[in-house]
Protein backbone atom coordinates (compact mmCIF):
# COMPACT_ATOMS: atom_id res chain seq x y z
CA UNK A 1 -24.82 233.88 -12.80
CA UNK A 2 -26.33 236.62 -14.85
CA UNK A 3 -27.30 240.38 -15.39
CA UNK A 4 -29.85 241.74 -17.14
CA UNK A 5 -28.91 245.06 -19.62
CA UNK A 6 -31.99 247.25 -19.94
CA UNK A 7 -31.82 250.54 -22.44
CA UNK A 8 -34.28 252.72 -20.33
CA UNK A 9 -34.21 254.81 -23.53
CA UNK A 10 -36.41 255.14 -26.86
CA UNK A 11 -33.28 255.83 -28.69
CA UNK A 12 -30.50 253.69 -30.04
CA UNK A 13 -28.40 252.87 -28.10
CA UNK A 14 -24.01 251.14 -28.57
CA UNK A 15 -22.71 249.20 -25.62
CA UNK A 16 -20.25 250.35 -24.34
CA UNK A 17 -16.40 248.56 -24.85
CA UNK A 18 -15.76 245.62 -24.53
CA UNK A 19 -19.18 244.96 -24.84
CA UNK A 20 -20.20 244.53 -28.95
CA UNK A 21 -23.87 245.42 -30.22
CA UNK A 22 -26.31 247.71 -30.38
CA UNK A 23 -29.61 248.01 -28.28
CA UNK A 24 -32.47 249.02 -29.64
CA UNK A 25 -34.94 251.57 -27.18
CA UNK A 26 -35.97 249.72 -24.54
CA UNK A 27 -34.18 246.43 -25.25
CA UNK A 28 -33.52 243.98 -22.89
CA UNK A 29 -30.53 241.44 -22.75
CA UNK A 30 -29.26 239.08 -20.61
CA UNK A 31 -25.36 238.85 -19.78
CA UNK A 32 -23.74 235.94 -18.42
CA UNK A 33 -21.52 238.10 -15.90
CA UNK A 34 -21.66 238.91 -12.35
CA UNK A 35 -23.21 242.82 -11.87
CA UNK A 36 -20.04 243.24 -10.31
CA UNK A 37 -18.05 241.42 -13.00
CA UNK A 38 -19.45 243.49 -15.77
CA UNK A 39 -19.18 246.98 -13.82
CA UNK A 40 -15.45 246.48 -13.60
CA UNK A 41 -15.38 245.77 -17.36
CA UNK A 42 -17.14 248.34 -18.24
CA UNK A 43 -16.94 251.08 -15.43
CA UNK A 44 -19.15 253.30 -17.77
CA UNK A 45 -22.10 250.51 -18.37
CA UNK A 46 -24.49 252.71 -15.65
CA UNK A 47 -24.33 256.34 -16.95
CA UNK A 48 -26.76 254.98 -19.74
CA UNK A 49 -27.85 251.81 -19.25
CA UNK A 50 -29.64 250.02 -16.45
CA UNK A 51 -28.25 246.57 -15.13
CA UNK A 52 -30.01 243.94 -12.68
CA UNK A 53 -28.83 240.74 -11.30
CA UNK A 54 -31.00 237.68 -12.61
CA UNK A 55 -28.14 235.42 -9.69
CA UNK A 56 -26.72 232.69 -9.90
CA UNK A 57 -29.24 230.40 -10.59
CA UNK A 58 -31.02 232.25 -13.75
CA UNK A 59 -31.99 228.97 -15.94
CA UNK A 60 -32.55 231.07 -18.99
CA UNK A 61 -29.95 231.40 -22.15
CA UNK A 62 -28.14 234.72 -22.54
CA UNK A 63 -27.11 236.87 -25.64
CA UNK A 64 -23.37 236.96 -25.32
CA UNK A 65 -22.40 235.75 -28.58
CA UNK A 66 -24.10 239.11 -30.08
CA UNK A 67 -23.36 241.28 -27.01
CA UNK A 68 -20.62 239.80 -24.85
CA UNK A 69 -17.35 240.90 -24.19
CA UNK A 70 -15.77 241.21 -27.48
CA UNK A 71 -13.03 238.13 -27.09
CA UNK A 72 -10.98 239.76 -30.26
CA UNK A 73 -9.79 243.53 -30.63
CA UNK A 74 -9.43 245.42 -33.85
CA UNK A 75 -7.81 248.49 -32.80
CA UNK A 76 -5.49 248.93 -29.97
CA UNK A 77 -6.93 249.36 -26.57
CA UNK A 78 -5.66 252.09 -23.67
CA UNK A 79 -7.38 252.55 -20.64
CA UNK A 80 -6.84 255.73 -18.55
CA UNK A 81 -7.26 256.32 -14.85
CA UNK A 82 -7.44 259.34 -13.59
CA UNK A 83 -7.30 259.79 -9.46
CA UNK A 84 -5.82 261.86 -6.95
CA UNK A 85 -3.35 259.27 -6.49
CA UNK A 86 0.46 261.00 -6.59
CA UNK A 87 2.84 258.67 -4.79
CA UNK A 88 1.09 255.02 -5.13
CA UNK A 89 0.38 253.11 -7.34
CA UNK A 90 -3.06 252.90 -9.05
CA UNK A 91 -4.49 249.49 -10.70
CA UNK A 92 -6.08 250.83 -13.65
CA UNK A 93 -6.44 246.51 -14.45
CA UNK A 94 -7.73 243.47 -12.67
CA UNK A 95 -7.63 239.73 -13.82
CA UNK A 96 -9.43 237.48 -11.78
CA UNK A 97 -9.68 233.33 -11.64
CA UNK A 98 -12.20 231.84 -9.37
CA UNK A 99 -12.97 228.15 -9.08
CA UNK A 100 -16.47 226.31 -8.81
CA UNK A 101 -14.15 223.53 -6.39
CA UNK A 102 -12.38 224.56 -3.68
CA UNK A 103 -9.00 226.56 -4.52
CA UNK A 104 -5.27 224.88 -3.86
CA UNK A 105 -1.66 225.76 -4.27
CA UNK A 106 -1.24 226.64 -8.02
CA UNK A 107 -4.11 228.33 -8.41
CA UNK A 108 -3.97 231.50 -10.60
CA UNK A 109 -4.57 234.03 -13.57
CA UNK A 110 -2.22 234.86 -16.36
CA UNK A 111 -1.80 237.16 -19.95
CA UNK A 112 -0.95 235.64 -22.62
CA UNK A 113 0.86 237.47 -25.34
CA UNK A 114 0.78 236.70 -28.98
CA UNK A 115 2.44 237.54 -32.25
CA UNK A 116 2.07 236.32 -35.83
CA UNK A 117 4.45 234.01 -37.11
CA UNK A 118 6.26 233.52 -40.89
CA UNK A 119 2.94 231.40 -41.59
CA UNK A 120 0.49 234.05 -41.10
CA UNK A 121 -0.74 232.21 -37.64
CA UNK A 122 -0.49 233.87 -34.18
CA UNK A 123 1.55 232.50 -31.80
CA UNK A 124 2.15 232.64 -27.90
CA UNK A 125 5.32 234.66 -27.34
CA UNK A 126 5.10 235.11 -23.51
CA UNK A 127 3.13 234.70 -20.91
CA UNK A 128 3.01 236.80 -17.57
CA UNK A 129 1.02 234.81 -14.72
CA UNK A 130 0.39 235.62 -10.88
CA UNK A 131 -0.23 232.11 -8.72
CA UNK A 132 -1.09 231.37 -5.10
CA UNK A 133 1.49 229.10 -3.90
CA UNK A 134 -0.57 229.24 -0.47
CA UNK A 135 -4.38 229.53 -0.26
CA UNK A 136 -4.77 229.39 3.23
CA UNK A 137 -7.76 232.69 3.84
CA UNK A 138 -5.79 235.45 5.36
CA UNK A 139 -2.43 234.21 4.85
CA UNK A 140 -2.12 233.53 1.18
CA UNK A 141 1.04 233.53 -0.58
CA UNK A 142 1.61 234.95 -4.36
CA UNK A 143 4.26 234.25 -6.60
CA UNK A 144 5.41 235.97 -10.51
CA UNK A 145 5.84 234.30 -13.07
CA UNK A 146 7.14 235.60 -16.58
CA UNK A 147 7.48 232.77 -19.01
CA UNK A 148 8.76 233.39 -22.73
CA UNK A 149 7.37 230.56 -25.01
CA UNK A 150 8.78 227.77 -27.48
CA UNK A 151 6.95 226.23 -30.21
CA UNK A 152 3.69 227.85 -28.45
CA UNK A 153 4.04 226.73 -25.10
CA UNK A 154 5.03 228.64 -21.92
CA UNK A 155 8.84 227.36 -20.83
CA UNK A 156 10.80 228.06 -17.88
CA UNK A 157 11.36 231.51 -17.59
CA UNK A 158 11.27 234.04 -14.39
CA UNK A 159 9.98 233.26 -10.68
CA UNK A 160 9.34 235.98 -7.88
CA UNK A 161 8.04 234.10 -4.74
CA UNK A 162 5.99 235.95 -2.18
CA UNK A 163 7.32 236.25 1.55
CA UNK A 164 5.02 237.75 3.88
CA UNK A 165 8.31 239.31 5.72
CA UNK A 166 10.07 240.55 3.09
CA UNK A 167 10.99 244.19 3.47
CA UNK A 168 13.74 243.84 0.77
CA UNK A 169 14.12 242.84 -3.03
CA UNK A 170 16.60 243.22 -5.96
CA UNK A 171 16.74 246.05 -8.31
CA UNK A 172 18.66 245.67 -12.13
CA UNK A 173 20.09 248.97 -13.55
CA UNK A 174 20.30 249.35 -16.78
CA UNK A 175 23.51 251.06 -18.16
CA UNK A 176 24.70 253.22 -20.24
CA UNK A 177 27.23 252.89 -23.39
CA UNK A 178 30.58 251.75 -21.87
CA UNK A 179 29.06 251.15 -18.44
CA UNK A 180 28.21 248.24 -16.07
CA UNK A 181 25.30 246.78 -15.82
CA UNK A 182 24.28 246.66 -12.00
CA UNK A 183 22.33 244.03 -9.69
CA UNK A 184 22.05 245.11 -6.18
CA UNK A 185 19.08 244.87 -3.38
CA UNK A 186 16.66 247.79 -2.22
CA UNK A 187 14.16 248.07 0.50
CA UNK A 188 13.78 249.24 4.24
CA UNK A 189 16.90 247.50 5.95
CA UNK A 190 20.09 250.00 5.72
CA UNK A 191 22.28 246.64 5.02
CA UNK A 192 21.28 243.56 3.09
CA UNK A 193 23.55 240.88 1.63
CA UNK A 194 22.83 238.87 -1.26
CA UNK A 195 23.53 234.63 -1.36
CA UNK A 196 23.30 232.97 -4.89
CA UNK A 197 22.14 229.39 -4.57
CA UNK A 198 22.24 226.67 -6.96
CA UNK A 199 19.80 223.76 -6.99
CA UNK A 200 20.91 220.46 -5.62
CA UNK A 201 24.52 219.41 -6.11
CA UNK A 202 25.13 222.20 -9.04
CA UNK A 203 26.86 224.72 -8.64
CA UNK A 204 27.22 229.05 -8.62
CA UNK A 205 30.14 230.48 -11.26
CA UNK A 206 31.55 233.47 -12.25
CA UNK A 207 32.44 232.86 -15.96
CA UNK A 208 34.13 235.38 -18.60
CA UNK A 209 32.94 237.31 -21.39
CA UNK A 210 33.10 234.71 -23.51
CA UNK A 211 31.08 232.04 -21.78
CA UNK A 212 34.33 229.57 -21.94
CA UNK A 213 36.28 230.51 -19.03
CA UNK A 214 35.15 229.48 -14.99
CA UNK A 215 36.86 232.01 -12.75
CA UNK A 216 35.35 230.80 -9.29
CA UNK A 217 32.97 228.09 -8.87
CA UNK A 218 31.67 227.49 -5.71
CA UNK A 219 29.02 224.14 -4.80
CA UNK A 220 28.42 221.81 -1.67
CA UNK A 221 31.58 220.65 -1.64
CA UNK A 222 33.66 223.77 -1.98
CA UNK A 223 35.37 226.02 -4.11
CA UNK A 224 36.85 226.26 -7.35
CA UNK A 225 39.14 228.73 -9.79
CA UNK A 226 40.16 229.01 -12.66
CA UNK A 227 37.82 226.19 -13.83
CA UNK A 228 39.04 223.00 -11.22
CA UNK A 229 35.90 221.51 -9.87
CA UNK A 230 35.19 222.66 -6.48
CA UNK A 231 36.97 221.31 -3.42
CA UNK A 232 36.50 220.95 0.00
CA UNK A 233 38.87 223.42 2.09
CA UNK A 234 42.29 221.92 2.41
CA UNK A 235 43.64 220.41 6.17
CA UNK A 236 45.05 222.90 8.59
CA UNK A 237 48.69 223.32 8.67
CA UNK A 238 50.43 223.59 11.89
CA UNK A 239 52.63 226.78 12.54
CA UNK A 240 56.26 226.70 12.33
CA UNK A 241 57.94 227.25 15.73
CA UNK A 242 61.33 229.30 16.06
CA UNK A 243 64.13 227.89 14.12
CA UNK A 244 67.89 228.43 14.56
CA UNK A 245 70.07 230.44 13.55
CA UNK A 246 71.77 228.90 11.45
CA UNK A 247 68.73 226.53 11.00
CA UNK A 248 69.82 222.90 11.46
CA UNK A 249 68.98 220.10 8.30
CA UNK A 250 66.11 219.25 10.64
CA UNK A 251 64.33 222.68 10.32
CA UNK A 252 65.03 223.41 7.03
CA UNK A 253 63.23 219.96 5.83
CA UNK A 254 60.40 221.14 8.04
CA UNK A 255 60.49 224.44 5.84
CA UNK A 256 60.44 222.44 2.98
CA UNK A 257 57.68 220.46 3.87
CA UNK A 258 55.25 222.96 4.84
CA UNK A 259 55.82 225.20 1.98
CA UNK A 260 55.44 222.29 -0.34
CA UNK A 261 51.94 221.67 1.38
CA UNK A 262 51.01 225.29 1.15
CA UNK A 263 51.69 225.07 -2.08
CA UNK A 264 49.67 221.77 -3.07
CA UNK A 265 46.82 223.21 -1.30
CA UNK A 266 47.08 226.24 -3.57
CA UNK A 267 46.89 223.70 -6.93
CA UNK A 268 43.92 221.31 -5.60
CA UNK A 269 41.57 224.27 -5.85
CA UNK A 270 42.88 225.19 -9.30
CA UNK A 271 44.15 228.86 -7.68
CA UNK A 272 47.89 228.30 -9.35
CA UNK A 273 48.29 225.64 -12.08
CA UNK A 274 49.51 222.29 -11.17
């Protein structure tokens, strides 16, 4: 693929940004972008200059090491667009990844963001990515990442997965001084629940302040306080019939008995101490 960049005029004449050089009048340079590649880097390229696809098969070399995209910024960059857009939202940015195979599940683009560390070098501090998880032409399926980094590389972070249903999400509100924090759904459906899963056998917990103490604990098996592993649910416990009055020996050992078991069900989940 590539585009020819003609300066129709006998002036001087800068590329525009990204773009790097300067054409002389008349000049002619060969890009090796798409027409429509280049026109949505530089949305201002035709208002002075005149482009023309050379296609995908142009055999000749190209000037983009003295008039390509520039692939390092000086000064910081801000791009503006202004619409008649007032409830929507406008992309003023598009990253694109296409494939000379044929695209599967994993497929997709990313930002990398960098920082300079003690040693004067810089350094991947995050990375923000958007991958098809299905590729399937009309149906595909995005997911969100947002990865922070160690040692320069991208670790587990944050995953959104795509649903082609979903009507509903989850929203975090920030608080104020002396205020919870809050975690709750939005979207279209007037009621909407929220499960926590864990992966495999681990398991969900609410924990204290302090990160020490497990208040509930809840896995595959069952459920937990007070930081006893989770159990499964304890046996039913048949109802007392009508006693006596006075109750004989007979019914008061039956007392006994279930109130002892009430009460050992009551310690296996750790919800009064042993």
């Amino acid at each position: 693929m590539a585009t020819e960049v003609h300066n129709p005029s006998v002036e001087i004449t800068a590329l525009p940004s990204p773009l790097t050089g300067i054409l002389k009048g008349g000049q002619r340079i060969v890009l090796s972008y798409t027409p429509a590649a280049l026109i949505a880097a530089v949305p201002s390229i035709g208002e002075a200059l005149r482009i023309r696809d050379l296609g995908d098969s142009y055999p000749g070399s190209t000037d983009d090491t003295n008039y390509g995209l520039a692939s390092g910024q000086t000064v910081a960059q801000s791009i503006t667009v202004n619409d008649a857009t007032v409830d929507d939202v406008t992309a003023g940015l598009t990253l694109s990844h296409t494939t000379s195979g044929t695209a599967s599940a994993g497929i997709g683009a990313g930002i990398v963001l960098k920082a300079e560390n003690a040693a004067g070098t810089a350094k991947r501090a995050a990375m923000l990515s958007g991958v098809l998880s299905t590729v399937t032409a009309g149906v595909e399926v995005g997911v969100a990442y947002v990865l922070p980094t160690a040692a320069d590389a991208p670790t587990a972070g944050v995953k959104v997965q795509g649903l082609a249903s979903a009507v509903n999400g989850l929203e975090v509100l920030p608080s104020a001084t002396g205020v919870y924090v809050q975690t709750y759904p939005y979207g279209s459906d007037s009621n909407v629940s929220i499960r926590h899963l864990p992966k495999g056998t681990g398991s969900v917990s609410l924990v204290g302040g302090a990160n020490t103490m497990v208040g509930v604990s809840v896995n595959n098996t069952g459920l937990g306080f007070f930081g006893t592993s989770p159990v499964a649910q304890g046996a039913a416990i048949a109802d007392l019939g009508a006693f006596t009055d006075p109750p004989s020996a007979g019914e008061m050992a039956t007392l006994r008995s279930t109130v002892n078991s009430i009460l050992a069900r009551l310690r296996t989940p750790g919800y009064i101490a042993t």
